[in-house]
C-alpha atoms as a PDB file:
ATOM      1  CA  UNK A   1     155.747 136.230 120.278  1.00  0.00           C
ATOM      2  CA  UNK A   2     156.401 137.040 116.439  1.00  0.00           C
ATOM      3  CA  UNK A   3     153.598 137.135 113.592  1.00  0.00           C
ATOM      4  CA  UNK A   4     154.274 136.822 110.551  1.00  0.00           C
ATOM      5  CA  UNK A   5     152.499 137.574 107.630  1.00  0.00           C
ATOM      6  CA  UNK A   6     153.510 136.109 104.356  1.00  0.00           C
ATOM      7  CA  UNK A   7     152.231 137.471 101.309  1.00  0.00           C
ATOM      8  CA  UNK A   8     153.301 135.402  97.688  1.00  0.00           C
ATOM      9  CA  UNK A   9     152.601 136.495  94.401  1.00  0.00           C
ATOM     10  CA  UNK A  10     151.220 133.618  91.834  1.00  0.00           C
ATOM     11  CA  UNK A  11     148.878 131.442  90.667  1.00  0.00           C
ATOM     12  CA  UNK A  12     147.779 129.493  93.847  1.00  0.00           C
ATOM     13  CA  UNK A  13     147.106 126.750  91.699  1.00  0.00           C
ATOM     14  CA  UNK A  14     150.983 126.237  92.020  1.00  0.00           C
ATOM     15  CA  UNK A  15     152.036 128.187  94.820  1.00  0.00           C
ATOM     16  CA  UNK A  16     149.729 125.853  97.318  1.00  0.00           C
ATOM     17  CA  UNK A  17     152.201 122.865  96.021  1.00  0.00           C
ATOM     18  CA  UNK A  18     154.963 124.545  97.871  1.00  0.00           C
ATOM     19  CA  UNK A  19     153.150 124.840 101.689  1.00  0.00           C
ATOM     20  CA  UNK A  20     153.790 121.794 104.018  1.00  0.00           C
ATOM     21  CA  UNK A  21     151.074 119.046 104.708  1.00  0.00           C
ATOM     22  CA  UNK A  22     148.921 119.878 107.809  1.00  0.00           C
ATOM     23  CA  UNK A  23     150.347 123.580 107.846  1.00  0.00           C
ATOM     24  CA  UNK A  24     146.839 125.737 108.114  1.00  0.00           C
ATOM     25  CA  UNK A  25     144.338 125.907 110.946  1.00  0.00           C
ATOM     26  CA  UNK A  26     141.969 127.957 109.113  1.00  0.00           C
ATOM     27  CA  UNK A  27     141.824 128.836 105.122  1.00  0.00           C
ATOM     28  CA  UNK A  28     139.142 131.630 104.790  1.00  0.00           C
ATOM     29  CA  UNK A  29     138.666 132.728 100.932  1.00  0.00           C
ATOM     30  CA  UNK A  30     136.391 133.931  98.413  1.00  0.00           C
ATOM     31  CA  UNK A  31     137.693 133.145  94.782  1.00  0.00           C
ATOM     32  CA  UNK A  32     136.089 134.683  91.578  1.00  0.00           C
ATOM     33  CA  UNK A  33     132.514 133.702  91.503  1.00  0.00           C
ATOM     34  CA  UNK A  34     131.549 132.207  87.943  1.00  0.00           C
ATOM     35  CA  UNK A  35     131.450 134.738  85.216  1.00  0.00           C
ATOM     36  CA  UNK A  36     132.061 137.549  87.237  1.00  0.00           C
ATOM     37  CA  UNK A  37     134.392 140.122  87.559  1.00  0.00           C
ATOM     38  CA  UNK A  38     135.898 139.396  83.943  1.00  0.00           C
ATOM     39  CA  UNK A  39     137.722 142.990  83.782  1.00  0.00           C
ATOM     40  CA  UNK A  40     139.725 141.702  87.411  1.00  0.00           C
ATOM     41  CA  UNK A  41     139.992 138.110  86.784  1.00  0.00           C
ATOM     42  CA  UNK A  42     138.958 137.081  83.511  1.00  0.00           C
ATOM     43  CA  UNK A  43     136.115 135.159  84.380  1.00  0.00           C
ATOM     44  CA  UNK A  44     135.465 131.443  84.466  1.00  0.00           C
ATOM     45  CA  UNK A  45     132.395 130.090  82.904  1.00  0.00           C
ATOM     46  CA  UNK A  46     129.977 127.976  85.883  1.00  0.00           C
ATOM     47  CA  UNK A  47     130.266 124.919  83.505  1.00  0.00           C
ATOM     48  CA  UNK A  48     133.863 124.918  83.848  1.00  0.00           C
ATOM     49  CA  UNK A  49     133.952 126.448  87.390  1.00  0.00           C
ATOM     50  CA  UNK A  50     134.101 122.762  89.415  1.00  0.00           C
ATOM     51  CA  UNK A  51     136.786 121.604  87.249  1.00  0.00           C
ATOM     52  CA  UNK A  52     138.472 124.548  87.649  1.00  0.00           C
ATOM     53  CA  UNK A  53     138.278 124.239  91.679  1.00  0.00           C
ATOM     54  CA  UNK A  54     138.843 121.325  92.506  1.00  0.00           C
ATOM     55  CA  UNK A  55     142.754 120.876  91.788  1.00  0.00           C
ATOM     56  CA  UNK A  56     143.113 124.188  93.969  1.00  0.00           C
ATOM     57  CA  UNK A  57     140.306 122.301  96.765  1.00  0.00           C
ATOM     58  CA  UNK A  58     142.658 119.528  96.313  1.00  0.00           C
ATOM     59  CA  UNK A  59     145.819 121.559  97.542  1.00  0.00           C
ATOM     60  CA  UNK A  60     143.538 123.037 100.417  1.00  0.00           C
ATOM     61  CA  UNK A  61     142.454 119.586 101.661  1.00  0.00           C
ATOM     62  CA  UNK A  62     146.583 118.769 101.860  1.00  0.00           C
ATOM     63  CA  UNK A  63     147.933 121.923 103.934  1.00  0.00           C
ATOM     64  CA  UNK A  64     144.633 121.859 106.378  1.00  0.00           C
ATOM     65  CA  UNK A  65     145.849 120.717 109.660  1.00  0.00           C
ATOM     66  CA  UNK A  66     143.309 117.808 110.883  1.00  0.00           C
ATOM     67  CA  UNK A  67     141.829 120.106 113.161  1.00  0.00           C
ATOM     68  CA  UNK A  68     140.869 123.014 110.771  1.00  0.00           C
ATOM     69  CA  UNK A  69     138.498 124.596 108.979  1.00  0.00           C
ATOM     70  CA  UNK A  70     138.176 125.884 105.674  1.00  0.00           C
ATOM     71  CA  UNK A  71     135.656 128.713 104.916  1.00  0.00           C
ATOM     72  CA  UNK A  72     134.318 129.346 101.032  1.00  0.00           C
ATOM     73  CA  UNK A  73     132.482 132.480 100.701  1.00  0.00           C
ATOM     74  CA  UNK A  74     130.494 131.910  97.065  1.00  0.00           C
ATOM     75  CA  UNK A  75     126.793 132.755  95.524  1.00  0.00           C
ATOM     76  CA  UNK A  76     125.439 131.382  92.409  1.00  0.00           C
ATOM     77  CA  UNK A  77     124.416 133.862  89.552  1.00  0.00           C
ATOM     78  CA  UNK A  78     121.669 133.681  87.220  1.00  0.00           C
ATOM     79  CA  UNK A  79     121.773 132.945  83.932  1.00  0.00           C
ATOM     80  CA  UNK A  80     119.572 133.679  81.994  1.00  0.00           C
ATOM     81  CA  UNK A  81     116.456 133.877  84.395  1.00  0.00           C
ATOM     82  CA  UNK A  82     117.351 130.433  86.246  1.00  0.00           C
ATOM     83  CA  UNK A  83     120.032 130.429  89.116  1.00  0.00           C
ATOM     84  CA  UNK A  84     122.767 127.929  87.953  1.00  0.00           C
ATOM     85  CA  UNK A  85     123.863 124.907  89.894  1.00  0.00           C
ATOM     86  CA  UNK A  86     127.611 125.733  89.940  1.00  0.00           C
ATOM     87  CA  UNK A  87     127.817 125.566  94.099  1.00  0.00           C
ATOM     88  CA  UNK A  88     125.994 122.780  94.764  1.00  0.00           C
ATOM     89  CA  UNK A  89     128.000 121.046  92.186  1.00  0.00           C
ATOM     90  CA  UNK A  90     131.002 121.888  93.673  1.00  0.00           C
ATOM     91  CA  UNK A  91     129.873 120.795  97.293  1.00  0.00           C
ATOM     92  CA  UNK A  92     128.852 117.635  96.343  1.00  0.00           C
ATOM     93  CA  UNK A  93     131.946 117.161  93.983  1.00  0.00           C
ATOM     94  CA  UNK A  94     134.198 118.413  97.202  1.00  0.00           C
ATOM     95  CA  UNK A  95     132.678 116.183  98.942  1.00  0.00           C
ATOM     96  CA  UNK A  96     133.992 113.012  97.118  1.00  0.00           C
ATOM     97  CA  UNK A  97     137.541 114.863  97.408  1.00  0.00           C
ATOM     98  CA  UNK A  98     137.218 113.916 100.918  1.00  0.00           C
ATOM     99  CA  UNK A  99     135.839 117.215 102.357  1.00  0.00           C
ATOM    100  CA  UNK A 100     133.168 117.315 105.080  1.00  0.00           C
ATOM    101  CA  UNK A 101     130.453 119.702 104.250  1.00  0.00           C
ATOM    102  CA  UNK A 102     129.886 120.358 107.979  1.00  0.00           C
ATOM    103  CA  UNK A 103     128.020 123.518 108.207  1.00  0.00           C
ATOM    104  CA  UNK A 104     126.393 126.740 105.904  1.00  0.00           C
ATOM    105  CA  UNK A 105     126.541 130.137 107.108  1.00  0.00           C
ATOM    106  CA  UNK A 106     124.612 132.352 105.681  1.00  0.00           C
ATOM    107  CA  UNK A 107     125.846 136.588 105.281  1.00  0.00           C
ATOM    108  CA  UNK A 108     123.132 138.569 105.038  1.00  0.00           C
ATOM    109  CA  UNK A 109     123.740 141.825 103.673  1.00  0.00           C
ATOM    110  CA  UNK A 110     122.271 144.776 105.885  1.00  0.00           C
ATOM    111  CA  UNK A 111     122.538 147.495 102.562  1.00  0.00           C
ATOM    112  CA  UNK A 112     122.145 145.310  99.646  1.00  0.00           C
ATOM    113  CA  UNK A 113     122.232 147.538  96.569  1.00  0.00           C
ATOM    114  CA  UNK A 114     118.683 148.144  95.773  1.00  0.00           C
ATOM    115  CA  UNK A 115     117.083 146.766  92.295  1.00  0.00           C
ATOM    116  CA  UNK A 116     114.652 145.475  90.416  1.00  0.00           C
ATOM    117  CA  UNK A 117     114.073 141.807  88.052  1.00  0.00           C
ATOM    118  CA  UNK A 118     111.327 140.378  86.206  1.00  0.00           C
ATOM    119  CA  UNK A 119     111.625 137.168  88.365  1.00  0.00           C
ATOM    120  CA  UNK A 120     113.317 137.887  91.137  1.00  0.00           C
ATOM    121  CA  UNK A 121     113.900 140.195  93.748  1.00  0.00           C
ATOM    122  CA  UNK A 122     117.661 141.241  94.888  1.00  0.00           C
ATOM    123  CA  UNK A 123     120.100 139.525  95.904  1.00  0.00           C
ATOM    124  CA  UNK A 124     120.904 140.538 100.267  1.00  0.00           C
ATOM    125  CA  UNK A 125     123.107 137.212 101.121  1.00  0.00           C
ATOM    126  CA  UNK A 126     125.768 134.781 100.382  1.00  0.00           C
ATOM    127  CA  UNK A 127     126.682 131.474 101.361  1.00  0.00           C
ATOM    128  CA  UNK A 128     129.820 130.992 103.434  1.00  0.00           C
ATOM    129  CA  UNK A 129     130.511 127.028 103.174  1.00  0.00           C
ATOM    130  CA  UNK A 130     132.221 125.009 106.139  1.00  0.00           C
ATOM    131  CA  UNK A 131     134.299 122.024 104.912  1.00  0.00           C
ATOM    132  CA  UNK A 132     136.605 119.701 107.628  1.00  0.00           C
ATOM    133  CA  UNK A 133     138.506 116.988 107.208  1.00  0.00           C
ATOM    134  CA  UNK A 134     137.608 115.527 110.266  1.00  0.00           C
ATOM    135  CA  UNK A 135     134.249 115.207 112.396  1.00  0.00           C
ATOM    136  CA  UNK A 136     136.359 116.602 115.053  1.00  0.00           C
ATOM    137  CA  UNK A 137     137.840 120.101 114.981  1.00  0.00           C
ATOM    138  CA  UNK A 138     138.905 122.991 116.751  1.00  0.00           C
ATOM    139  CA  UNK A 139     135.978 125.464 117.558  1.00  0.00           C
ATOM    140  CA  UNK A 140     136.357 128.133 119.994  1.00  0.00           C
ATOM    141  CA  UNK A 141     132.087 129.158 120.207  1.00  0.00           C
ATOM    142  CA  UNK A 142     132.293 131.516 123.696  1.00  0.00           C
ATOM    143  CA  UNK A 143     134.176 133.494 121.283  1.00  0.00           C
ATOM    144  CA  UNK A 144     131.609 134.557 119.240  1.00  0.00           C
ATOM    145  CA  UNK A 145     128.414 134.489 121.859  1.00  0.00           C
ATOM    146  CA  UNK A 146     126.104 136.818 121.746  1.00  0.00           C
ATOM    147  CA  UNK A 147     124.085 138.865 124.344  1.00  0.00           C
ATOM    148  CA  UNK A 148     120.966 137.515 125.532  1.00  0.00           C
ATOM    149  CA  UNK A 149     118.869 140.602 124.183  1.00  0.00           C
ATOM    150  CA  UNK A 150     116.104 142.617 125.771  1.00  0.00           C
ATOM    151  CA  UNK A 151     114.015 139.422 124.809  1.00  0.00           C
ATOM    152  CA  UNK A 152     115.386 137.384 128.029  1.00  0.00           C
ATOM    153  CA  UNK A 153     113.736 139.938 130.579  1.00  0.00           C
ATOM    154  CA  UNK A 154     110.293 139.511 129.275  1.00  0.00           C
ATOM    155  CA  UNK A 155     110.457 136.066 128.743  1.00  0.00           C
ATOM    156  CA  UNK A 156     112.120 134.731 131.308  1.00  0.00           C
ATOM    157  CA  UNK A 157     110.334 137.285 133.833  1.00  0.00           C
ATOM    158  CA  UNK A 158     107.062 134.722 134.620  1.00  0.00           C
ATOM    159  CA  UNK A 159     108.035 131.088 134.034  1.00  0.00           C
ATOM    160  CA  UNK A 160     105.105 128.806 133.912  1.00  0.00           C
ATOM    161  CA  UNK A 161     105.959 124.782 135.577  1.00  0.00           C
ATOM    162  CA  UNK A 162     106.142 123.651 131.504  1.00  0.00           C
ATOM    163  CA  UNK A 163     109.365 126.608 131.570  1.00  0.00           C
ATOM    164  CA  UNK A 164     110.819 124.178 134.276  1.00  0.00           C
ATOM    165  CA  UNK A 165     111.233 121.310 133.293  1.00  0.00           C
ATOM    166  CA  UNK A 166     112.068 119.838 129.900  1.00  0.00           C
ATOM    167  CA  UNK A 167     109.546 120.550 127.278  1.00  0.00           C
ATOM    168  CA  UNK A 168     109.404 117.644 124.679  1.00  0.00           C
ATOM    169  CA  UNK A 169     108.897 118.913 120.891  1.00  0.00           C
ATOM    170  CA  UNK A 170     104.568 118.414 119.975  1.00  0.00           C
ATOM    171  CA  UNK A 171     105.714 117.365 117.079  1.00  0.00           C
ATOM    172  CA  UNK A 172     107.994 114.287 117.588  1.00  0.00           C
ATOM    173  CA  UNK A 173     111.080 115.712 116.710  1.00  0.00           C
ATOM    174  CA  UNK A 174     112.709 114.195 119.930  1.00  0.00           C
ATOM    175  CA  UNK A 175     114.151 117.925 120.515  1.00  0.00           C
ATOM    176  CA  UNK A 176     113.024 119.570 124.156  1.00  0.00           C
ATOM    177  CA  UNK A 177     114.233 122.638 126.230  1.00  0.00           C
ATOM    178  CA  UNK A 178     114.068 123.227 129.508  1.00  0.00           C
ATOM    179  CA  UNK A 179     113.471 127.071 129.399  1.00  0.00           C
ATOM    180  CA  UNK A 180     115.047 127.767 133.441  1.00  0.00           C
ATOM    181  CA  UNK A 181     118.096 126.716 132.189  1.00  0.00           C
ATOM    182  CA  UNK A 182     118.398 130.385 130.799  1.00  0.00           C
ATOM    183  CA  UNK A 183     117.810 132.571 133.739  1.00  0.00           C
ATOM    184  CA  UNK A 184     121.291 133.338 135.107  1.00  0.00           C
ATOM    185  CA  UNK A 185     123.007 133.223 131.554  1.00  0.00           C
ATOM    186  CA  UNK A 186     124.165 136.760 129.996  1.00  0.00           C
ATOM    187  CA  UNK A 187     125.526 135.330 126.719  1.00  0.00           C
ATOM    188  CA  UNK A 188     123.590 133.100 123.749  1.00  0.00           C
ATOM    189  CA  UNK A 189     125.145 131.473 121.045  1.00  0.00           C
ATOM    190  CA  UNK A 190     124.706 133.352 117.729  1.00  0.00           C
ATOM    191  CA  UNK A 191     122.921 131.711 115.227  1.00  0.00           C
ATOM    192  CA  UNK A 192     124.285 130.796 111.470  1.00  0.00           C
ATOM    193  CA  UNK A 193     122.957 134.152 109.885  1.00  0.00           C
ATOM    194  CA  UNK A 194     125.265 136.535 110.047  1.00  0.00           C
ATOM    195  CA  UNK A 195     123.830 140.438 109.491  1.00  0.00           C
ATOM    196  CA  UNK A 196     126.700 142.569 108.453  1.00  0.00           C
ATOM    197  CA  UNK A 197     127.051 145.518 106.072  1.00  0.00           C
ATOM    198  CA  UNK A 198     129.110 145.566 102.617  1.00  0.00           C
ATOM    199  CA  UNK A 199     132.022 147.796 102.425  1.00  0.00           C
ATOM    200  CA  UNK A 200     131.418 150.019  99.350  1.00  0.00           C
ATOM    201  CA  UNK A 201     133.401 152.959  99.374  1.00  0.00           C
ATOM    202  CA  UNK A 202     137.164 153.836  98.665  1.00  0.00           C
ATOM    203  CA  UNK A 203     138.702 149.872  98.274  1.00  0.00           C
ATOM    204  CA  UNK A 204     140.068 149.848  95.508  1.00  0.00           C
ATOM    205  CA  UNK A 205     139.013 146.344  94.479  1.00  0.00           C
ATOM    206  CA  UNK A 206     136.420 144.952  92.216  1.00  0.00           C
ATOM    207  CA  UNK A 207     134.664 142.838  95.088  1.00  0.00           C
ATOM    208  CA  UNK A 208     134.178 144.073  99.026  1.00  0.00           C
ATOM    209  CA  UNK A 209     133.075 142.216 102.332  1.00  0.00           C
ATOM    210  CA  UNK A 210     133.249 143.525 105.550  1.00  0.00           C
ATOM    211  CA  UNK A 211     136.230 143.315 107.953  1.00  0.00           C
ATOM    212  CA  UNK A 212     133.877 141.600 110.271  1.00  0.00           C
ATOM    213  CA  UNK A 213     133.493 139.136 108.441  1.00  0.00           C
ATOM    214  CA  UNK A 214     136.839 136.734 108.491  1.00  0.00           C
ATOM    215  CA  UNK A 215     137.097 138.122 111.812  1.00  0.00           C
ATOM    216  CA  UNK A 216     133.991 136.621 113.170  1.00  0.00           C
ATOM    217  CA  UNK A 217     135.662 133.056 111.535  1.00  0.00           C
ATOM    218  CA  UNK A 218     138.813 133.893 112.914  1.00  0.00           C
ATOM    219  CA  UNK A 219     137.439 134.199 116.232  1.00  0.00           C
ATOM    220  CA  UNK A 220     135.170 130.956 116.276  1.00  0.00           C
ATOM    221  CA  UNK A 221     138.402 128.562 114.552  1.00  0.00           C
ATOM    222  CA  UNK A 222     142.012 129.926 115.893  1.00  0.00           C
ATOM    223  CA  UNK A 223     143.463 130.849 118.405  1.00  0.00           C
ATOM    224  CA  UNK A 224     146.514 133.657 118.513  1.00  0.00           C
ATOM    225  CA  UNK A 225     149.718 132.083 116.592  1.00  0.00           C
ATOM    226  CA  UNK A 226     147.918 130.084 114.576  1.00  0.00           C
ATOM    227  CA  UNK A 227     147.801 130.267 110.583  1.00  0.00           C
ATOM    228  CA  UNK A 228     145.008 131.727 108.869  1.00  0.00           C
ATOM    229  CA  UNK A 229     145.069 130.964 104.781  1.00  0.00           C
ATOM    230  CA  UNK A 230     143.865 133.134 102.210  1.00  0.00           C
ATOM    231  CA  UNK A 231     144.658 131.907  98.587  1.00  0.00           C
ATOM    232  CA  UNK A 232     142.425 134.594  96.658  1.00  0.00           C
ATOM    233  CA  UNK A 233     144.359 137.254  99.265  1.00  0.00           C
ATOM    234  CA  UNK A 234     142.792 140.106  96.819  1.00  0.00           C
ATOM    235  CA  UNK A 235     143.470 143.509  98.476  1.00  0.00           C
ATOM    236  CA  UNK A 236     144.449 141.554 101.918  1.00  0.00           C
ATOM    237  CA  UNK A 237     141.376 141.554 104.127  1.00  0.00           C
ATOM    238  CA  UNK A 238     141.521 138.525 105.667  1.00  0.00           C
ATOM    239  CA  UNK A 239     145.308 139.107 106.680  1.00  0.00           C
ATOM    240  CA  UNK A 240     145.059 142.560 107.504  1.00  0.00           C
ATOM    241  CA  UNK A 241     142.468 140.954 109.988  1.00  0.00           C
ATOM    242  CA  UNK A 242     144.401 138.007 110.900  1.00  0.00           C
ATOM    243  CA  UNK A 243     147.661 140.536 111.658  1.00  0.00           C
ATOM    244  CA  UNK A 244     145.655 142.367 113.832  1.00  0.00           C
ATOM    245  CA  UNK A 245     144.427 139.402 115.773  1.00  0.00           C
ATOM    246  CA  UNK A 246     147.520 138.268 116.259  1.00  0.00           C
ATOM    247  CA  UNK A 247     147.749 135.266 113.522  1.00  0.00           C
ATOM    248  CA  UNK A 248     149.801 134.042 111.249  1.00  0.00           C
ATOM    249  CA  UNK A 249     148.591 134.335 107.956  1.00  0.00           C
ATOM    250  CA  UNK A 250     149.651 133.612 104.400  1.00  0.00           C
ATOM    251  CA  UNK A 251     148.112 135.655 101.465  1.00  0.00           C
ATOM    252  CA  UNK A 252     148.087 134.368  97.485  1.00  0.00           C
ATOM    253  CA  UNK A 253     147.214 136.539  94.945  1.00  0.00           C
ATOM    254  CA  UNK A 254     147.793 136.191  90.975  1.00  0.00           C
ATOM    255  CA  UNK A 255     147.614 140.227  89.960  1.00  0.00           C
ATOM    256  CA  UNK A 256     150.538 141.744  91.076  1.00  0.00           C
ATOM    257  CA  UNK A 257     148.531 145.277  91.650  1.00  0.00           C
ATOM    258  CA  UNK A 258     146.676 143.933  93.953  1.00  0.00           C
ATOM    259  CA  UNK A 259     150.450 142.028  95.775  1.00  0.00           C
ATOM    260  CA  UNK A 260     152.066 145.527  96.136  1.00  0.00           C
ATOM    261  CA  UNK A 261     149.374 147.213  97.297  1.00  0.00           C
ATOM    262  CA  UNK A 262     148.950 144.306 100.153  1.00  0.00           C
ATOM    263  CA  UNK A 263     152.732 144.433 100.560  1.00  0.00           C
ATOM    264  CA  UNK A 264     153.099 148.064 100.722  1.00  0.00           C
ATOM    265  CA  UNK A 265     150.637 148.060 103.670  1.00  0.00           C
ATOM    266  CA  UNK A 266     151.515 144.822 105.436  1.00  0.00           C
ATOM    267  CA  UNK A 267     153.837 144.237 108.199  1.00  0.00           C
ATOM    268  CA  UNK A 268     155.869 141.584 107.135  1.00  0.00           C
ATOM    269  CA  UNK A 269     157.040 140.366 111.186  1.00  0.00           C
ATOM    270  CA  UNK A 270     155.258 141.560 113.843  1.00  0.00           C
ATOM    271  CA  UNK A 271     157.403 140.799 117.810  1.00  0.00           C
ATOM    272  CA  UNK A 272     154.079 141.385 120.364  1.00  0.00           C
ATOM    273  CA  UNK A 273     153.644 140.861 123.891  1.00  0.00           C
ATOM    274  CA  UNK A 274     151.002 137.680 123.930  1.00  0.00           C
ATOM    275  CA  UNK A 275     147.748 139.049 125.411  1.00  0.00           C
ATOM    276  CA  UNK A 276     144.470 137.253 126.326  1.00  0.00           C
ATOM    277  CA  UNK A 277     142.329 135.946 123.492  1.00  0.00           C
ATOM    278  CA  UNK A 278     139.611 139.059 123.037  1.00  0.00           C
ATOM    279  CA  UNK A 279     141.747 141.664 124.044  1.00  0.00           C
ATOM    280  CA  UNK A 280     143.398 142.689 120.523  1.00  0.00           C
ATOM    281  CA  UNK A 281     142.187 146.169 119.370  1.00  0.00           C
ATOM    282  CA  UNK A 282     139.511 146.120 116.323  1.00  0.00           C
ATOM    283  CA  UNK A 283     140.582 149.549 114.968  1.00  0.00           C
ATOM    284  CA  UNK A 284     140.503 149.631 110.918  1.00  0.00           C
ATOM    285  CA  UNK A 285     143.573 149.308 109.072  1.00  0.00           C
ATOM    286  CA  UNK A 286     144.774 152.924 107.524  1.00  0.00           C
ATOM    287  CA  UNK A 287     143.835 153.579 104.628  1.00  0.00           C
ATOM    288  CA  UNK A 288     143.124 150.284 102.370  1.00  0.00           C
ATOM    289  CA  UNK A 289     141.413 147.515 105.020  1.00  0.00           C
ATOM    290  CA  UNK A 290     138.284 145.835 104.529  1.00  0.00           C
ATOM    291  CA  UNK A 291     138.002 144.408 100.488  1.00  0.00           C
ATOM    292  CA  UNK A 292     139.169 140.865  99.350  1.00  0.00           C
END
C-alpha cells in the first residue's frame, strides 16, 4: 500500500478551506495555548482565544469524516493568581458549533519540572479533549488494553460468593460487577489518565510531548491507511508517528522553520507491504522525533 504524508506550509486558518468534506478520521493537535509561547507564535490573549478558535474548529468539524475523532491537547494558565476560563469557554462554545464533547483525557506528566507558587503547587497534567460529530464513531479499545497487573493474582486468588455474582453499588448508583468475570482475562482496559514523560532535551521546538502520546490516540481511533490531521504540525510529531504507523497524515504549520525542518525529515510517499495492526516497529525517528 502507499502512505503518504503531506506536509503544507500556511496559516491553517486558510489552508483547512482547501481539504475535502469528510476527508479526516482523526485530527490530533495542540495549538498555542493562550499567552504562551509569544517568541514562537506571538501569543493570543485567553479573552480573544475562543474567537480566535472557533473559525479554525469550524474547518475541523467540515473535513472530520462522521466517524472520527478530533483530539485537543490544551491547559489553562493563570493569570494573575486565578486560573482563567479560556477552555471551558471554548468547550462549551464548540459545543454549540455542533461538536460532541464526548470524553476528557487527562496526561499526567511523570517529570513535571519542579517549582514553587504562593497558591498553588505545579502544574503535572493537561487536558486532552475528545470532540465527535456523531454519538457513534470508530474506536478500536483492544488496541490500547492494558495488562491486568500483579493486582489480579491477589485479588482474584480467594473469591468470596459476593465475587460471584453481581454486586449491586451500596450506594444506589445502579452500577454492579460481578468480580469472576475477571479470572481468565490477561488484558484491562486502561483508564482516561494517561502517565507519560515530557520530552525535554534536543527538539528544537518551543513546546514538547511525548511520541507516545498521539500514538496512544492513533492506536485507539484509526486503523492503517487512514488520515491522521495535524493543523498546528509544529516540528511533526504527530506525523512522524502517524508515518510510522502506517497512516496517512497531513501536517499544517504557519513558520516555515519549523515546515523545512518537518520536510527535510519526512518521507513524502511511503510503498509498504500491509502488515497486521500492532505489528509496526516503535523505534524513534533519527534525529528530530518527538516535539509538536
Amino acid at each position: 500500500m502507499e502512505i503518504r504524508t503531506d506536509i503544507k506550509l500556511g496559516d491553517c486558518k486558510k489552508i483547512l478551506k482547501t481539504l475535502p468534506d469528510n476527508s479526516v478520521d482523526l485530527i490530533f493537535t495542540s495549538p498555542p495555548y493562550a499567552d504562551q509561547r509569544k517568541s514562537t507564535y506571538g501569543g493570543i490573549h485567553p479573552d480573544k482565544y475562543v474567537a480566535w478558535f472557533l473559525p479554525i474548529s469550524e474547518e475541523l468539524l467540515r473535513v472530520l469524516k462522521p466517524s472520527g475523532t478530533f483530539v485537543l491537547n490544551i491547559k489553562e494558565k493563570v493569570v494573575k493568581g486565578e486560573r482563567s476560563t479560556y477552555v471551558m469557554e471554548l468547550i462549551i462554545a464548540m459545543r454549540k458549533q455542533g461538536w460532541l464533547w464526548t470524553e476528557e483525557f487527562i496526561w499526567h506528566k511523570k517529570n513535571a519540572f519542579p517549582g514553587k507558587w504562593s497558591n498553588r503547587f505545579r502544574d503535572s497534567w493537561e487536558r486532552l479533549l475528545q470532540f465527535n460529530k456523531n454519538k457513534k464513531f470508530n474506536m478500536y479499545q483492544e488496541e490500547v488494553m492494558v495488562p491486568m497487573g500483579d493486582w489480579a493474582k491477589t485479588r482474584l486468588k480467594n473469591l468470596s460468593e459476593t465475587d460471584k455474582k453481581r454486586d449491586e453499588s451500596k450506594v444506589g448508583s445502579g452500577f454492579g460487577k460481578n468480580i469472576s468475570n475477571w479470572l481468565d482475562r490477561k488484558m484491562a482496559y486502561p483508564t482516561n489518565v494517561l502517565h507519560l514523560a515530557t520530552e525535554c532535551n534536543n527538539k528544537n521546538h518551543s513546546a514538547a510531548f511525548p511520541e507516545a502520546l498521539p500514538e496512544w490516540f492513533i492506536k485507539l481511533f484509526t486503523r492503517q491507511e487512514d488520515v491522521v490531521l495535524d493543523p498546528f504540525m509544529g516540528s511533526g510529531t504527530t506525523n512522524f508517528v502517524a508515518q510510522r504507523m502506517n497512516r496517512n497524515s497531513i501536517g499544517i504549520e504557519i513558520l516555515p522553520e519549523y515546515y523545512n525542518m518537518v520536510k527535510e525529515q519526512l518521507v513524502p510517499t511511503q510503498l509498504i507491504l500491509l502488515e497486521s495492526e500492532g505489528e509496526y516497529e516503535a523505534t524513534e525517528h533519527k534525529g528530530h522525533h518527538a516535539v509538536r
